[in-house]
C-alpha atoms as a PDB file:
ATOM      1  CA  UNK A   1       5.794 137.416 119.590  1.00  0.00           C
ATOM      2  CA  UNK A   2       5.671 140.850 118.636  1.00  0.00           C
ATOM      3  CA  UNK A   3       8.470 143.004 116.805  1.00  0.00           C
ATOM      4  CA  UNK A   4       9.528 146.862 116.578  1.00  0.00           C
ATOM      5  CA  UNK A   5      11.092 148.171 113.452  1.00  0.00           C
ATOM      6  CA  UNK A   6       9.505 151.584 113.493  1.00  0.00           C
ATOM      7  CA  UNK A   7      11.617 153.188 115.862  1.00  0.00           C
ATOM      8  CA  UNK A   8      14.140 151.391 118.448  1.00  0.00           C
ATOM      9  CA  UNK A   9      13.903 147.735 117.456  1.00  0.00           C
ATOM     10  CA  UNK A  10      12.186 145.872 120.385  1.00  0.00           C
ATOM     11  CA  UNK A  11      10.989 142.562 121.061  1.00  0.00           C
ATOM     12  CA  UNK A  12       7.927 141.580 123.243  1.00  0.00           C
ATOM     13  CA  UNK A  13       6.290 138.383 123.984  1.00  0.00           C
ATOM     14  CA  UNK A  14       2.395 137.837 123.355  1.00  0.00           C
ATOM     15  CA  UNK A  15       1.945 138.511 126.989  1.00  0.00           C
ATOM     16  CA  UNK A  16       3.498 142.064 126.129  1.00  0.00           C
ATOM     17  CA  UNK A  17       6.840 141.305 127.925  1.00  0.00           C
ATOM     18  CA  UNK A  18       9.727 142.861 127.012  1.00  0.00           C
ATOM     19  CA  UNK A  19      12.653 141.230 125.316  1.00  0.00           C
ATOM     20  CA  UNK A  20      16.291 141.737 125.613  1.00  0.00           C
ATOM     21  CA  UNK A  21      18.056 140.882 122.567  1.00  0.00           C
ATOM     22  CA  UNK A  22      21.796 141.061 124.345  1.00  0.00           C
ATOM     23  CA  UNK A  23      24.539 141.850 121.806  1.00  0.00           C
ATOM     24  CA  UNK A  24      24.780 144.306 118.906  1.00  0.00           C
ATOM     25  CA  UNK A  25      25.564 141.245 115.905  1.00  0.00           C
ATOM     26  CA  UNK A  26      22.705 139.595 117.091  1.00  0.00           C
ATOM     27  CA  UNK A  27      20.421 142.691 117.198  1.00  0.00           C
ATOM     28  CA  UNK A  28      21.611 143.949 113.805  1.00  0.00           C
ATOM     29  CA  UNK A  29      20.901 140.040 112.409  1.00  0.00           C
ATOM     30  CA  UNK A  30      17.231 139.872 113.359  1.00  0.00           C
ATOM     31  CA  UNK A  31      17.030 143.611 112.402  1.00  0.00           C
ATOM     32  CA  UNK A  32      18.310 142.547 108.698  1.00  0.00           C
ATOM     33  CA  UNK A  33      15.446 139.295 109.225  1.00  0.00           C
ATOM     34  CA  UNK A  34      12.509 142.347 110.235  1.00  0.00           C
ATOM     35  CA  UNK A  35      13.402 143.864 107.489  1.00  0.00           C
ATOM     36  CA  UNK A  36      12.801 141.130 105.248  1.00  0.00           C
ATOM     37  CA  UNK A  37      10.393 139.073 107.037  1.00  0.00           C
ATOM     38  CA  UNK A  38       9.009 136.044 105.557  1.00  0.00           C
ATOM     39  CA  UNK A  39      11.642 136.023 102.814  1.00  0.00           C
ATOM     40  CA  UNK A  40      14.988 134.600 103.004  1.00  0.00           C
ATOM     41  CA  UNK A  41      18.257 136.718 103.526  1.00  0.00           C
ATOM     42  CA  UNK A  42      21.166 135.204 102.141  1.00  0.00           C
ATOM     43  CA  UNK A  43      23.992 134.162 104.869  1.00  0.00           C
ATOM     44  CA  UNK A  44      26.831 136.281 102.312  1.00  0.00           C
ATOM     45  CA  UNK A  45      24.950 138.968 102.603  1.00  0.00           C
ATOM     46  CA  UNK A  46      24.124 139.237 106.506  1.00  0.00           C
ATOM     47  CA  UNK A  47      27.637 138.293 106.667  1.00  0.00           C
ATOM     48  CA  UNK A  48      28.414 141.575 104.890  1.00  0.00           C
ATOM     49  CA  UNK A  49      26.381 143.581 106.496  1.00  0.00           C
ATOM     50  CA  UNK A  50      27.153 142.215 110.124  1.00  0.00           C
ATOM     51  CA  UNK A  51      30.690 142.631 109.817  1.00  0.00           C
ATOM     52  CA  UNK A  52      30.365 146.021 107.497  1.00  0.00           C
ATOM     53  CA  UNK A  53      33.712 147.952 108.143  1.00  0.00           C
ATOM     54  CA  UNK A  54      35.018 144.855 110.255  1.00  0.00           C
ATOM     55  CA  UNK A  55      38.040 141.892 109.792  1.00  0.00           C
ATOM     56  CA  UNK A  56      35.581 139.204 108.422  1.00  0.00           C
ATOM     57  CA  UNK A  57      36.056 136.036 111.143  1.00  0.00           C
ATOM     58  CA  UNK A  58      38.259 133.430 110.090  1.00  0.00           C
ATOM     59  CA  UNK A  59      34.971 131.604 109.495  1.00  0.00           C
ATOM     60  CA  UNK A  60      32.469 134.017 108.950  1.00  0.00           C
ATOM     61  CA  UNK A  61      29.530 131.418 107.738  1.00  0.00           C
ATOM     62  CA  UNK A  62      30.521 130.161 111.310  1.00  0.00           C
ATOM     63  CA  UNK A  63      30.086 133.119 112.893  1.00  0.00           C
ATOM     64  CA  UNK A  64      26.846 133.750 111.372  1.00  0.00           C
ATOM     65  CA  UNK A  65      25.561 130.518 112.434  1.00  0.00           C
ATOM     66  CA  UNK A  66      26.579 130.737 116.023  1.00  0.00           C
ATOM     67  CA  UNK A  67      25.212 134.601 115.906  1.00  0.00           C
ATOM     68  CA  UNK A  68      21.727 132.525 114.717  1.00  0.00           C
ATOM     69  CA  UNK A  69      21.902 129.913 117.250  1.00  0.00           C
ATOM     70  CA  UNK A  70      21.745 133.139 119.874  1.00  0.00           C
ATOM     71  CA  UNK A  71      19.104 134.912 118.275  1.00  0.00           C
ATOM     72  CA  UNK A  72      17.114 131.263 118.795  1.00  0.00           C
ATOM     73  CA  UNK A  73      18.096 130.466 122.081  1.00  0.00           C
ATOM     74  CA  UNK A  74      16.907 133.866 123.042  1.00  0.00           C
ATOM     75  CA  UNK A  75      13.396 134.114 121.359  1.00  0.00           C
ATOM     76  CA  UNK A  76      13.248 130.326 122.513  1.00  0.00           C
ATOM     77  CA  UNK A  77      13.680 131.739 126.022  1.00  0.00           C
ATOM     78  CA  UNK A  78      10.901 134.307 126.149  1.00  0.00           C
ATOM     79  CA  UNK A  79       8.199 132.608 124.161  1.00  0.00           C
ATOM     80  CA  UNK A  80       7.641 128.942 123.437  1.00  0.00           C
ATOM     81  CA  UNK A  81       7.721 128.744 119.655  1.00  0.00           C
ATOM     82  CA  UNK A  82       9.937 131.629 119.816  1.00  0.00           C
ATOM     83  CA  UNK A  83      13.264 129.700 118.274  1.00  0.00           C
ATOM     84  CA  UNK A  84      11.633 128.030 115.230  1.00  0.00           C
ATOM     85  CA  UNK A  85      10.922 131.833 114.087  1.00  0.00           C
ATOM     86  CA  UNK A  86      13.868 131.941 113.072  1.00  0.00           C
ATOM     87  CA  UNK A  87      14.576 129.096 110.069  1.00  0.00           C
ATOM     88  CA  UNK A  88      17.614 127.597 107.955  1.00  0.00           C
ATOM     89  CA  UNK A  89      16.580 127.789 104.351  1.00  0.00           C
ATOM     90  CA  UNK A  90      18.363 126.939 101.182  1.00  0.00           C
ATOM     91  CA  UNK A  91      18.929 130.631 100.298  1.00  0.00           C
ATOM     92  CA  UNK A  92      19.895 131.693 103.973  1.00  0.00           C
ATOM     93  CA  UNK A  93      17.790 132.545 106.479  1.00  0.00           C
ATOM     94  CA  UNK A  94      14.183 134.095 107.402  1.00  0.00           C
ATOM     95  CA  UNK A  95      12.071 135.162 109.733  1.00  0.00           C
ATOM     96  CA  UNK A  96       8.839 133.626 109.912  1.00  0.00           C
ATOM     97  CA  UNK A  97       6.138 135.850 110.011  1.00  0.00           C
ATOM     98  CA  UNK A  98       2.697 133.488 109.000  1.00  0.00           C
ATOM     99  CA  UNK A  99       1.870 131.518 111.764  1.00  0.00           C
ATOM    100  CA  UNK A 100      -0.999 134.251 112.366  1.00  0.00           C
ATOM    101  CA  UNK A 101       0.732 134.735 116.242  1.00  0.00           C
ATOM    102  CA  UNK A 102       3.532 137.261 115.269  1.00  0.00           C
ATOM    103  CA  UNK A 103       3.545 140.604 114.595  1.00  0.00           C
ATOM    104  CA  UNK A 104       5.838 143.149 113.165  1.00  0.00           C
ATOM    105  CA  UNK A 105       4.530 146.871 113.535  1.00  0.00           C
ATOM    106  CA  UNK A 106       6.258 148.004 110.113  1.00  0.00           C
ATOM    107  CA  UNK A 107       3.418 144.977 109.144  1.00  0.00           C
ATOM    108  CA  UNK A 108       0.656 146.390 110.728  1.00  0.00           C
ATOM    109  CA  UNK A 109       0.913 150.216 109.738  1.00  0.00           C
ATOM    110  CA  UNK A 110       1.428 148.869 106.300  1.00  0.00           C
ATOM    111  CA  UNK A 111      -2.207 146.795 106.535  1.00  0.00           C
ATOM    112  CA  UNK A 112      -3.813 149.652 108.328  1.00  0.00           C
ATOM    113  CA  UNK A 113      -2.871 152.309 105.738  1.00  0.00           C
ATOM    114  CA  UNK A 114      -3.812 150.103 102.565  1.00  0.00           C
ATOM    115  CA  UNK A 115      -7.362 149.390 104.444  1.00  0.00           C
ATOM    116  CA  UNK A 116      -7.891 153.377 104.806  1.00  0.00           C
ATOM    117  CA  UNK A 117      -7.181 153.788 101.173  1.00  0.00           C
ATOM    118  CA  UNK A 118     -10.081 151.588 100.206  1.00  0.00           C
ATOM    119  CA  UNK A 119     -12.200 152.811 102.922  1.00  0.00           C
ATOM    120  CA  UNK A 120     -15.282 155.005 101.130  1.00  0.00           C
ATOM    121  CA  UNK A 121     -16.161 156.760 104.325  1.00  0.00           C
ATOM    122  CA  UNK A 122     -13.808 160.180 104.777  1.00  0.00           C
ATOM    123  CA  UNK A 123     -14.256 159.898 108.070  1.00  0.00           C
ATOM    124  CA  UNK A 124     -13.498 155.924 108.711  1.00  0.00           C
ATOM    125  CA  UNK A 125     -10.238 156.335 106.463  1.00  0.00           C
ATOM    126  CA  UNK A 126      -9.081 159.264 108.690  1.00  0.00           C
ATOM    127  CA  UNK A 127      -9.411 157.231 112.078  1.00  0.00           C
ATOM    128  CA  UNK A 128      -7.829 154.714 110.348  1.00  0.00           C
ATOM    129  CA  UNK A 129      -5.105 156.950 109.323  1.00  0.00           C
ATOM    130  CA  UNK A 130      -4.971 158.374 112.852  1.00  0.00           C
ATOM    131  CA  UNK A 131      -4.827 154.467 114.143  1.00  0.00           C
ATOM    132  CA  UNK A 132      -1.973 153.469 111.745  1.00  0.00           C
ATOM    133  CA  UNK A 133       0.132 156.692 112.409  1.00  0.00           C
ATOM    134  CA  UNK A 134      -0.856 156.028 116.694  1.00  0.00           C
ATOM    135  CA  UNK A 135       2.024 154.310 118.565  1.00  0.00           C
ATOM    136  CA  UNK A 136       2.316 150.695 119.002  1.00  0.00           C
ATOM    137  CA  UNK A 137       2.309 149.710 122.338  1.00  0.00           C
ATOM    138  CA  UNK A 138       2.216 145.919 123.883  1.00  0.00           C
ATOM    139  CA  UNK A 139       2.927 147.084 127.489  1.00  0.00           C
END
């Protein structure tokens, strides 16, 4: 699965398909994950962010959890393996990033730009500059 950050967040499966993630909570939640991915995000403070400048829920750890359980069910949808992306972990919650099958392009331009600085070549670190800097498309 493949994930935008630089620009419009978008979602795509490996086959370069795109996905809709359908409401705004659950948008801005795997935003915060993208963000942060591979680390954990503690539920107080997605809670705070989700519902910035909103009534908290009567439950908001609740209402975290069933925004999660959408986020899952829709990655689930799209790609096999898609749902367990998204884990439970005893600070909160992550987005995992190291099963060497997803992508996030903030990732990538950050890889390509630290391989042209250590490139020798002038020429090989500018088309390598000029790759990381291209747009990332999957379809």
């Amino acid at each position: 699965m493949r994930f935008g950050v630089l620009g419009p967040l978008a979602v795509w499966t490996a086959d370069g398909e795109r996905v809709h993630i359908p409401e705004a909570k659950v948008r801005a939640l795997l935003a915060h994950l993208l963000v942060h991915p591979g680390h954990p995000v503690s539920a107080g403070r997605l809670v705070d962010d989700l519902w910035s400048g909103e009534e908290l829920p009567a439950h908001p750890v609740n209402a975290l959890q069933g925004k999660v359980s959408q986020l899952r069910r829709v990655l689930g949808a799209a790609e096999q393996g898609g749902r367990e992306l998204v884990v439970s972990h005893s600070r909160g919650y992550l987005l995992r990033t190291d099963d060497g099958k997803t992508e996030v392009d903030a990732t990538v331009f950050a890889s390509s730009v630290s391989a042209a600085r250590t490139t020798e070549e002038l020429r090989d670190r500018e088309g390598a500059l000029r790759a990381a800097l291209g747009p990332v498309s999957y379809t």
